[in-house]
Each structure stands twice: as C-alpha cells, then as structure tokens.
C-alpha atoms as a PDB file:
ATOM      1  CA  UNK A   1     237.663  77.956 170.560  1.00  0.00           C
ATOM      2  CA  UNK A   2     240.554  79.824 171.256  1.00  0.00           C
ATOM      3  CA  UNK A   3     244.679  79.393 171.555  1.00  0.00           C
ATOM      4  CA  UNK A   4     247.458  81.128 171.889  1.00  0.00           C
ATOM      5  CA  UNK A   5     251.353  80.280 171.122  1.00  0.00           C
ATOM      6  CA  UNK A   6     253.478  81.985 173.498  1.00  0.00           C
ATOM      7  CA  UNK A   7     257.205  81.578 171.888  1.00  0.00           C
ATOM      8  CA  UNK A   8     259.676  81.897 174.526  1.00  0.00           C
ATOM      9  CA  UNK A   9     262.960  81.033 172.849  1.00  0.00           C
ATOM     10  CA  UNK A  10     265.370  83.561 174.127  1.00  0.00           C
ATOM     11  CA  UNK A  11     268.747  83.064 175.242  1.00  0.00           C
ATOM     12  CA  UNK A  12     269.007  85.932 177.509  1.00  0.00           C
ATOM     13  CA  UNK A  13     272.262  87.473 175.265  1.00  0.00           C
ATOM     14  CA  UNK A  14     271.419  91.173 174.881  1.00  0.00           C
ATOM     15  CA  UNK A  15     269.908  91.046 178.675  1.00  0.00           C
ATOM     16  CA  UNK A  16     273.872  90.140 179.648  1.00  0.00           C
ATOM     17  CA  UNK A  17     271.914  87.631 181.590  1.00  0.00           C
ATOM     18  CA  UNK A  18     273.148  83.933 181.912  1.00  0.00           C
ATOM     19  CA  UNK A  19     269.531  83.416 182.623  1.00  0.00           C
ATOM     20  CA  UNK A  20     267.080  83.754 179.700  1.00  0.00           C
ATOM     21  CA  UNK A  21     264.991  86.543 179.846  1.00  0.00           C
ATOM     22  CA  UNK A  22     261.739  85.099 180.065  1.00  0.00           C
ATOM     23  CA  UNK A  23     262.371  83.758 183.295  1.00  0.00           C
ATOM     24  CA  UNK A  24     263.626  86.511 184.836  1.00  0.00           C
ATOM     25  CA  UNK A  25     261.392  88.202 187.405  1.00  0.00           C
ATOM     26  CA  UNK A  26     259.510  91.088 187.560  1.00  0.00           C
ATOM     27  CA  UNK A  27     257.260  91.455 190.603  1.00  0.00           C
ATOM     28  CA  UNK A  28     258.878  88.380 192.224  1.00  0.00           C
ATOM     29  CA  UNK A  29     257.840  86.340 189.895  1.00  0.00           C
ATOM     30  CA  UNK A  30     259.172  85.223 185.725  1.00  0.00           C
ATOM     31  CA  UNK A  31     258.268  87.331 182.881  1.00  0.00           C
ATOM     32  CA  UNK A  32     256.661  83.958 181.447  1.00  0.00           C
ATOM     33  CA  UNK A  33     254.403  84.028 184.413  1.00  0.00           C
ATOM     34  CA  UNK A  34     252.771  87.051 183.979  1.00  0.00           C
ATOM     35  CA  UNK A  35     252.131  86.856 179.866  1.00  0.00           C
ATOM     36  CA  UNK A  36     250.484  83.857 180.349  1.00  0.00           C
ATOM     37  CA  UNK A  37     248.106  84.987 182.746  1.00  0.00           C
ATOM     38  CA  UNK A  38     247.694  87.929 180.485  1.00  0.00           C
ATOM     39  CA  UNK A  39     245.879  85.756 177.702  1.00  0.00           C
ATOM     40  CA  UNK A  40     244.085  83.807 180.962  1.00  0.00           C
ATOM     41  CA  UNK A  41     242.770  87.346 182.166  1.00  0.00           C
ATOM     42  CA  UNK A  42     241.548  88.228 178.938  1.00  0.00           C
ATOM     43  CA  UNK A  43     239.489  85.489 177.292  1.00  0.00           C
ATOM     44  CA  UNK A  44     238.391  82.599 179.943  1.00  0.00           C
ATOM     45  CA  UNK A  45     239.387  79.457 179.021  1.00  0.00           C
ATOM     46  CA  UNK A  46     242.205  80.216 176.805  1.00  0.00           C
ATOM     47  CA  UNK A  47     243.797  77.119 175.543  1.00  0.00           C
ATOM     48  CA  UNK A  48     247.776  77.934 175.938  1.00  0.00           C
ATOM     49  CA  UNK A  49     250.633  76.752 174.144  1.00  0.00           C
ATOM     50  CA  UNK A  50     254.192  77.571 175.226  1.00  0.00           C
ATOM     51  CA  UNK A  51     257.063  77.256 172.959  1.00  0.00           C
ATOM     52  CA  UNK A  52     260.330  76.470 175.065  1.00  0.00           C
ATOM     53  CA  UNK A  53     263.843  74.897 173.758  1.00  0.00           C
ATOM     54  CA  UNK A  54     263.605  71.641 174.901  1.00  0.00           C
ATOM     55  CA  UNK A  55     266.514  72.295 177.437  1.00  0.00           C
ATOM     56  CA  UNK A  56     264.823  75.236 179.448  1.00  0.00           C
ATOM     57  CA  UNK A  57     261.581  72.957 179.741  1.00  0.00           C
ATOM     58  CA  UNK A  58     262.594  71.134 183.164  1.00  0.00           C
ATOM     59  CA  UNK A  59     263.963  74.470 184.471  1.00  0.00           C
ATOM     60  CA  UNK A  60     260.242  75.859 183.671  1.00  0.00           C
ATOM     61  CA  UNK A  61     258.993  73.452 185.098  1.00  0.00           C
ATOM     62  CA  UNK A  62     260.574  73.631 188.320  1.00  0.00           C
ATOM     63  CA  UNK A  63     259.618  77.459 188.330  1.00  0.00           C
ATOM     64  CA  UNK A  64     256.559  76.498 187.909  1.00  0.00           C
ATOM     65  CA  UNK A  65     256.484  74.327 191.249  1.00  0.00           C
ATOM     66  CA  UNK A  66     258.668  77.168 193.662  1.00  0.00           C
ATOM     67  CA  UNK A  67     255.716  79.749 192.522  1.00  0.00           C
ATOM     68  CA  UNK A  68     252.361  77.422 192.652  1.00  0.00           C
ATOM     69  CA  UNK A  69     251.887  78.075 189.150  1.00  0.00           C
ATOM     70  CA  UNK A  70     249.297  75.835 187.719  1.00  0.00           C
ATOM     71  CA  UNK A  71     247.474  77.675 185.596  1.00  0.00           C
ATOM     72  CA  UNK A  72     247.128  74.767 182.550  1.00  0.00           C
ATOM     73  CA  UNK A  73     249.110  75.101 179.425  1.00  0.00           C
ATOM     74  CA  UNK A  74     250.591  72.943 176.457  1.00  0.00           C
ATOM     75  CA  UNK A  75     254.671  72.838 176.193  1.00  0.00           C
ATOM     76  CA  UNK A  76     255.742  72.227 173.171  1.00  0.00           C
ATOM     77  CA  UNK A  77     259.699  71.890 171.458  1.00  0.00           C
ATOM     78  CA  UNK A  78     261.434  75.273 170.010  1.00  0.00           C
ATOM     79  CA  UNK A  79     262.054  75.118 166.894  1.00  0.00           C
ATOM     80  CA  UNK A  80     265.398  76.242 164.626  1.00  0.00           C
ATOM     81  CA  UNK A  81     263.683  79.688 163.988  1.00  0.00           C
ATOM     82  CA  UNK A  82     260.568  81.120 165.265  1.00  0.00           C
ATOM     83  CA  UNK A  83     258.991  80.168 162.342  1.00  0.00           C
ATOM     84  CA  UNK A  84     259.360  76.040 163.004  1.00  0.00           C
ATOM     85  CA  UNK A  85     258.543  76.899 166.744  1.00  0.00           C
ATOM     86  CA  UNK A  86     255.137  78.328 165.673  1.00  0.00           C
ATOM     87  CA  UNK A  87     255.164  75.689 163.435  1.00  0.00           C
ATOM     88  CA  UNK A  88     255.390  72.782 166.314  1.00  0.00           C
ATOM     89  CA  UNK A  89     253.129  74.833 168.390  1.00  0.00           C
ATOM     90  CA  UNK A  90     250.378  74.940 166.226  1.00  0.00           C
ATOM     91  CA  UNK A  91     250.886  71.132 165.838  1.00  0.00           C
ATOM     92  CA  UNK A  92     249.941  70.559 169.429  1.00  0.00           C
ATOM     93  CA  UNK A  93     246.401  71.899 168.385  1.00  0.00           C
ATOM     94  CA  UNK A  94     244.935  68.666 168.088  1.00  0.00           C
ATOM     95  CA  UNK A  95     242.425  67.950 164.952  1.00  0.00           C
ATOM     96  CA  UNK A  96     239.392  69.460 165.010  1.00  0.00           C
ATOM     97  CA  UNK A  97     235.636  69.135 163.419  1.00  0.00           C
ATOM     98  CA  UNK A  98     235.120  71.439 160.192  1.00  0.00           C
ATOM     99  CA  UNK A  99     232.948  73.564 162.234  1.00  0.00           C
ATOM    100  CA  UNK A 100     235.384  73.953 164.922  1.00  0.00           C
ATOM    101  CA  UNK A 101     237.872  74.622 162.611  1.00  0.00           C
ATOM    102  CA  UNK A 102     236.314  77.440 160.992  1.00  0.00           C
ATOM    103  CA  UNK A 103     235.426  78.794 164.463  1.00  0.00           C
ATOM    104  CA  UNK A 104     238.767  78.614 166.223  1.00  0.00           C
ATOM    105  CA  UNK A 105     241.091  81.733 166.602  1.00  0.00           C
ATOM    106  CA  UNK A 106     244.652  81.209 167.439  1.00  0.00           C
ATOM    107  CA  UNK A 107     247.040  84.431 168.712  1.00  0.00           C
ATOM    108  CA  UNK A 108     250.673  84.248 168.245  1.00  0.00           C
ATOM    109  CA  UNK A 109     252.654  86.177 171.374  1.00  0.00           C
ATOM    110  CA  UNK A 110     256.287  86.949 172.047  1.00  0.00           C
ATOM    111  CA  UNK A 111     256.708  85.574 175.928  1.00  0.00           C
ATOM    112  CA  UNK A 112     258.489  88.548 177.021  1.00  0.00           C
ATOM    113  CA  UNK A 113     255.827  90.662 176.174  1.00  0.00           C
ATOM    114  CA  UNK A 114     253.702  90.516 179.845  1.00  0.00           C
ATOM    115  CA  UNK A 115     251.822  94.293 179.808  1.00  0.00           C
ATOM    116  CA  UNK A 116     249.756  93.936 176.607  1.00  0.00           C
ATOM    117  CA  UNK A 117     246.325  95.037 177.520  1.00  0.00           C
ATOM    118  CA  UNK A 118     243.224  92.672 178.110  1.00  0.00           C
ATOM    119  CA  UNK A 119     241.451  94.848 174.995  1.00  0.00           C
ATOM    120  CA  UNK A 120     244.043  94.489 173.171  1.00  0.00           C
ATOM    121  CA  UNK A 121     243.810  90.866 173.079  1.00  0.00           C
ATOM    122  CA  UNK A 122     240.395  91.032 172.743  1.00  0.00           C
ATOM    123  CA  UNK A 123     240.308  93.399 169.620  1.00  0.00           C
ATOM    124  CA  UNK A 124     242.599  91.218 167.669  1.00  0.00           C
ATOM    125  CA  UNK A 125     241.057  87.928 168.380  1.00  0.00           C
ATOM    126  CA  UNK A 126     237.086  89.309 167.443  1.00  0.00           C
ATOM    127  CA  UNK A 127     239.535  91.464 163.950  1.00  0.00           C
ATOM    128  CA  UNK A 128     240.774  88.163 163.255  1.00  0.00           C
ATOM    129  CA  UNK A 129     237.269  86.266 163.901  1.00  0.00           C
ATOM    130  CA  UNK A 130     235.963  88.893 161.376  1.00  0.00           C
ATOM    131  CA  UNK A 131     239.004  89.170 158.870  1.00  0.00           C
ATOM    132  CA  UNK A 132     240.890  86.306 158.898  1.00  0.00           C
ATOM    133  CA  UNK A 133     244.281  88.075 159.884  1.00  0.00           C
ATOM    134  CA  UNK A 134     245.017  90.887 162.868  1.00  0.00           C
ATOM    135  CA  UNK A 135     248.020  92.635 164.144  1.00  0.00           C
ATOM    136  CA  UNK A 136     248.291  94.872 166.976  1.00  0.00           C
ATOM    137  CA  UNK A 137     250.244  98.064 165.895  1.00  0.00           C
ATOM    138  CA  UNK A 138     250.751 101.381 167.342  1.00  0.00           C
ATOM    139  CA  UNK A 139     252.102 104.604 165.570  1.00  0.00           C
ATOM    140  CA  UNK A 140     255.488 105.832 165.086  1.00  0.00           C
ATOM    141  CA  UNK A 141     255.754 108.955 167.540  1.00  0.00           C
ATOM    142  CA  UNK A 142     259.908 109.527 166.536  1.00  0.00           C
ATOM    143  CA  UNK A 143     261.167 111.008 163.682  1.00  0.00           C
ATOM    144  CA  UNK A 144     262.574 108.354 161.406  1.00  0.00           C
ATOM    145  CA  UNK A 145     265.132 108.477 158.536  1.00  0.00           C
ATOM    146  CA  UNK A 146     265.835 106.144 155.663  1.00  0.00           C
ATOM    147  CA  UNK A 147     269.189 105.503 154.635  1.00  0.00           C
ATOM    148  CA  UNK A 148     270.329 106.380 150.830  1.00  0.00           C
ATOM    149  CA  UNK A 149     272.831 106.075 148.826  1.00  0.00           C
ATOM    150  CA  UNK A 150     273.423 110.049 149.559  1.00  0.00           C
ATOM    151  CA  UNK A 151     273.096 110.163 153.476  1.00  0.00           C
ATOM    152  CA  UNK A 152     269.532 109.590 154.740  1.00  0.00           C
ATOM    153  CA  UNK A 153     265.970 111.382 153.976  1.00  0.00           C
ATOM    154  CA  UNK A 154     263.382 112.069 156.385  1.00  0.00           C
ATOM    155  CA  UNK A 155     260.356 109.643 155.812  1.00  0.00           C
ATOM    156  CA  UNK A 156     256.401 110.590 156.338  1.00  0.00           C
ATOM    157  CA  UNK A 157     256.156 108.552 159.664  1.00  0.00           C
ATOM    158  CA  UNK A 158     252.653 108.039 159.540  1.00  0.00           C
ATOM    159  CA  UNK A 159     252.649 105.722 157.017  1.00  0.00           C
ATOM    160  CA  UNK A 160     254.240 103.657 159.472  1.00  0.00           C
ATOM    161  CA  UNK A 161     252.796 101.302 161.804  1.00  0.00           C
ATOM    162  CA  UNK A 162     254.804  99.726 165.069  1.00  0.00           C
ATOM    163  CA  UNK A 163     254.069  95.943 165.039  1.00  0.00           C
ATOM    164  CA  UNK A 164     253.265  94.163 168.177  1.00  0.00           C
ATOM    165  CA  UNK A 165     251.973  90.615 169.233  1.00  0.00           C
ATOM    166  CA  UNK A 166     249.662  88.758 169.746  1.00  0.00           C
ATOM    167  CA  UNK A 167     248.971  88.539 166.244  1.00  0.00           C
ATOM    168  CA  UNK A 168     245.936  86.739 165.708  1.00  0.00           C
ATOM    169  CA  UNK A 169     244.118  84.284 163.099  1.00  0.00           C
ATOM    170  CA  UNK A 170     241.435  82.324 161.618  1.00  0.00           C
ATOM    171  CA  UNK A 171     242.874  78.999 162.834  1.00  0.00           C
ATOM    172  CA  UNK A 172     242.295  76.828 159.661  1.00  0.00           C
ATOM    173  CA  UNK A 173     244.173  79.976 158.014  1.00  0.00           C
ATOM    174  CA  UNK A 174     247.111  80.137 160.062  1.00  0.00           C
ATOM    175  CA  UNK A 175     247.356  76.020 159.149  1.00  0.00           C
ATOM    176  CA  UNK A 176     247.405  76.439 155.213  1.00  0.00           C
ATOM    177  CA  UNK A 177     250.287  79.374 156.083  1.00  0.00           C
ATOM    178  CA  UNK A 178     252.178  77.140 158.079  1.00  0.00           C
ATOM    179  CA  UNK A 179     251.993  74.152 155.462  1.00  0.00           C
ATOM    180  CA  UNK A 180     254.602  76.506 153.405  1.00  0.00           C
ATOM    181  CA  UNK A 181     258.468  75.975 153.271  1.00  0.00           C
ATOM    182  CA  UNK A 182     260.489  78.413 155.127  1.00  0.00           C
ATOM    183  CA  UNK A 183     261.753  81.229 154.368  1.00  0.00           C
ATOM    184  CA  UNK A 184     264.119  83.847 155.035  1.00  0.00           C
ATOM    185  CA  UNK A 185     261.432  86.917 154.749  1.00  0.00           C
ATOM    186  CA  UNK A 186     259.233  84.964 157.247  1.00  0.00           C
ATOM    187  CA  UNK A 187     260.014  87.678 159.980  1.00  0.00           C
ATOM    188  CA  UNK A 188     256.912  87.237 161.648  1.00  0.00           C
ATOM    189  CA  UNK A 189     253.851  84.951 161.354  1.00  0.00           C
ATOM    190  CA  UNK A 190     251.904  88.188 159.416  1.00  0.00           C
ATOM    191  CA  UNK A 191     254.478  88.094 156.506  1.00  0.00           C
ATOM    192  CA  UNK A 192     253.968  83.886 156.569  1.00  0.00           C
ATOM    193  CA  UNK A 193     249.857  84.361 156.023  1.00  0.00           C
ATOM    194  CA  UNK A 194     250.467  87.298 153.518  1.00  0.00           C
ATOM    195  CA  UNK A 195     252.611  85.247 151.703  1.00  0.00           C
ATOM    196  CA  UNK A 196     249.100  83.403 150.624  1.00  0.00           C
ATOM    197  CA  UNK A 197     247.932  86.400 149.619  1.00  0.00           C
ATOM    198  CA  UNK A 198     245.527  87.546 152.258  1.00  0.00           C
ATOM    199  CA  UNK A 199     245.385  91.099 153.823  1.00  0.00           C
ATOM    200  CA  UNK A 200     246.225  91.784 157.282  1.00  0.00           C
ATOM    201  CA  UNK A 201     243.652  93.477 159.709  1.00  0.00           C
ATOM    202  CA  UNK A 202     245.682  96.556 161.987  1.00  0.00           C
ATOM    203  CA  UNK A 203     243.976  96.889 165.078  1.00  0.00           C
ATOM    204  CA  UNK A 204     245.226  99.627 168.035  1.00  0.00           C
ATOM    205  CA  UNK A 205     248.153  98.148 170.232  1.00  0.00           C
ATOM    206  CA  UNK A 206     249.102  99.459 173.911  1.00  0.00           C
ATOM    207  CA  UNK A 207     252.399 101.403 174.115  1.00  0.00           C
ATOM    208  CA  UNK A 208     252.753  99.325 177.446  1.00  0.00           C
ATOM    209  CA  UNK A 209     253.224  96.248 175.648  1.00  0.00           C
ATOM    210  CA  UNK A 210     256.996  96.305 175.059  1.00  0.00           C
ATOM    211  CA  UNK A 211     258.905  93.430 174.569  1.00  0.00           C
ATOM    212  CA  UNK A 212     261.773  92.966 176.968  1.00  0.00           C
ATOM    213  CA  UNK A 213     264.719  92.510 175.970  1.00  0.00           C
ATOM    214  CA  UNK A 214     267.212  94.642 177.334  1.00  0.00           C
ATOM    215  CA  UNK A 215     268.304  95.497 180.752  1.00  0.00           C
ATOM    216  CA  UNK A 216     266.531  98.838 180.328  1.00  0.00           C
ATOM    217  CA  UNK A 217     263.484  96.970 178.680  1.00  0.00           C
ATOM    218  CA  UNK A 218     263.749  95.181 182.568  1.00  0.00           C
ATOM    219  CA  UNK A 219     263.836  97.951 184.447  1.00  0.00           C
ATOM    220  CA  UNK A 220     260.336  99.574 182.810  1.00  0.00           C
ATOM    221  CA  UNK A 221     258.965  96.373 183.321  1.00  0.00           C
ATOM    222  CA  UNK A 222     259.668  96.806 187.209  1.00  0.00           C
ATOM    223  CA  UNK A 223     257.876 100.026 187.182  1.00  0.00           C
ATOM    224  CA  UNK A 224     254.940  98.775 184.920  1.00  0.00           C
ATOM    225  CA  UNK A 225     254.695  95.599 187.101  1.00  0.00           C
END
C-alpha cells in the first residue's frame, strides 16, 4: 500500500496574498489541484491525505466543487507545527495487518510543490521500500558562504545536498518516529526518523520541483504549468 500526506498549511504571507497560496491558481486551476494529481499520476491508486487548517477546509471544499475535482482524498486537521499536522495525518491511516504494515510506504509532500516529477516519486517510494528512509535532493549549483565570527568563508558546496519533498518511508517506521515528543530541531519529517537513529536514503530530485512561495515562485509556476 501506499499514502501520501500533502501538508498544505500556508497562510499566503510572503505571497502578499490574502488568499493562501495553495489555492491560488496556476493553469486555471489551485496549486493544491495539481500536486495531488501529481502523486495520482505517478503510482495508481495512491491513498491521499491532505493536511488543511480546519478553517480553509470548507473553502477547499467548495474549490473542489467549481473545478469537478473528485479525485478521492482524506482531509485531515492542521496541526500547531508541521510536525503535529504530519502527526494527525498519519493518524488518518487506519490500522493495518502486520504484513501490511511492513509493506506500506507513506511520502510526506509540501502542497505547494505541484512540478515534482512522476520518477521522482517513484524513486523515493521503491529507496524507501528498500531503506527504510528517502529524500529527494538535488545539488547546490551557487556558491555558498558560511558566516564566522570573522566575516564569512567559502564552503565546498558539494558536500551539500538541496532537500526536497516527498520524503518517503517505511510506514511502520514513520509511526515509531511520530510516537516522539516534539521538538524544536524537528525541521522536517527526515530529522524526526533520524532522531531514532536510522540513516536517510538521498535519491535525485527535479530542479522543477520548487516550492512556491513567493510571487516570483508564482510566476515560474505559470511558465512550468
């Protein structure tokens, strides 16, 4: 089996959007649209899971109806940080059979991420099948300076990885992480698994699969759309 939580929790701030960003359109249709259909495209039968603040959920809803969406998904509550709304999405996985268990993947996605690649998605869910753990990265192509106490140095920028979503696990894996209090360093769901101790899988990302969130972020989209 396979899932996917697609967090959608933004408020639309750095867009300058009263509008969150994950509903705003690209192609005539919202952002939300098209990343869920991603995950559809890729691996048939996709169970989906979409994290939305209680108080966008009728609005979605509604979007759904203008554009004939129906292609099925869970909706579950956003959280107080991304960490409890992962948290309350994988809760809507409902309990499965120890086989199952040890068979199902689950990917964690940012919503306003629409263009990541169908391999892509496939390549971290069949790393994750075989490691446990899998993150999409991609390399750092800038020059990039650390900050000192003296000014800045240059640093050796390929010993640095991009990180993208979906980032993808062994399902029963992703539970025990989750079953952890929160904390602060929790910046993504890779650092809540490592946090147990077990080794993350880098897999090649797409440089297409940026995450929108500025009104320049919105007008690549446009073109990549």
């Amino acid at each position: 089996m396979n899932y996917c939580i697609i967090v959608a929790g933004g408020k639309g701030l750095r867009m300058g959007t009263e509008l969150p960003k994950q509903f705003l359109p690209i192609g005539g249709r919202p952002v939300l649209m098209h990343t869920l259909e991603a995950f559809e495209r890729a691996i048939s039968g996709m169970h989906l899971i979409l994290v939305l603040p209680k108080d966008q959920q009728d609005f979605w809803r509604e979007l759904c109806r203008q554009h004939a969406f129906t292609l099925p998904h869970t909706i579950a509550d956003g959280g107080e940080t991304r960490f409890h709304s992962v948290l309350n999405g994988l809760n809507c996985i409902p309990a499965l059979s120890q086989a199952q268990e040890e068979g199902a993947i689950v990917g964690v996605h940012d919503g306003v991420r629409p263009f990541v690649a169908d391999e892509v998605i496939r390549r971290s869910y069949e790393a994750a099948r075989l490691h446990g753990a899998a993150v999409p990265v991609t390399p750092v192509v800038e020059t990039v300076r650390e900050l000192t106490d003296q000014g800045s140095v240059t640093c050796d920028r390929s010993k640095y990885r991009l990180v993208q979503t979906p980032q993808t696990f062994q399902l029963s894996l992703l539970r025990r992480a989750y079953e952890q209090p929160y904390r602060s360093t929790f910046t993504d769901d890779a650092s809540v698994v490592e946090a147990l101790g077990h080794p993350i899988t880098l897999v090649e990302g797409n440089r297409e699969n940026i995450k929108i969130t500025t009104p320049f972020d919105l007008r690549i989209a446009e073109t990549l759309v």
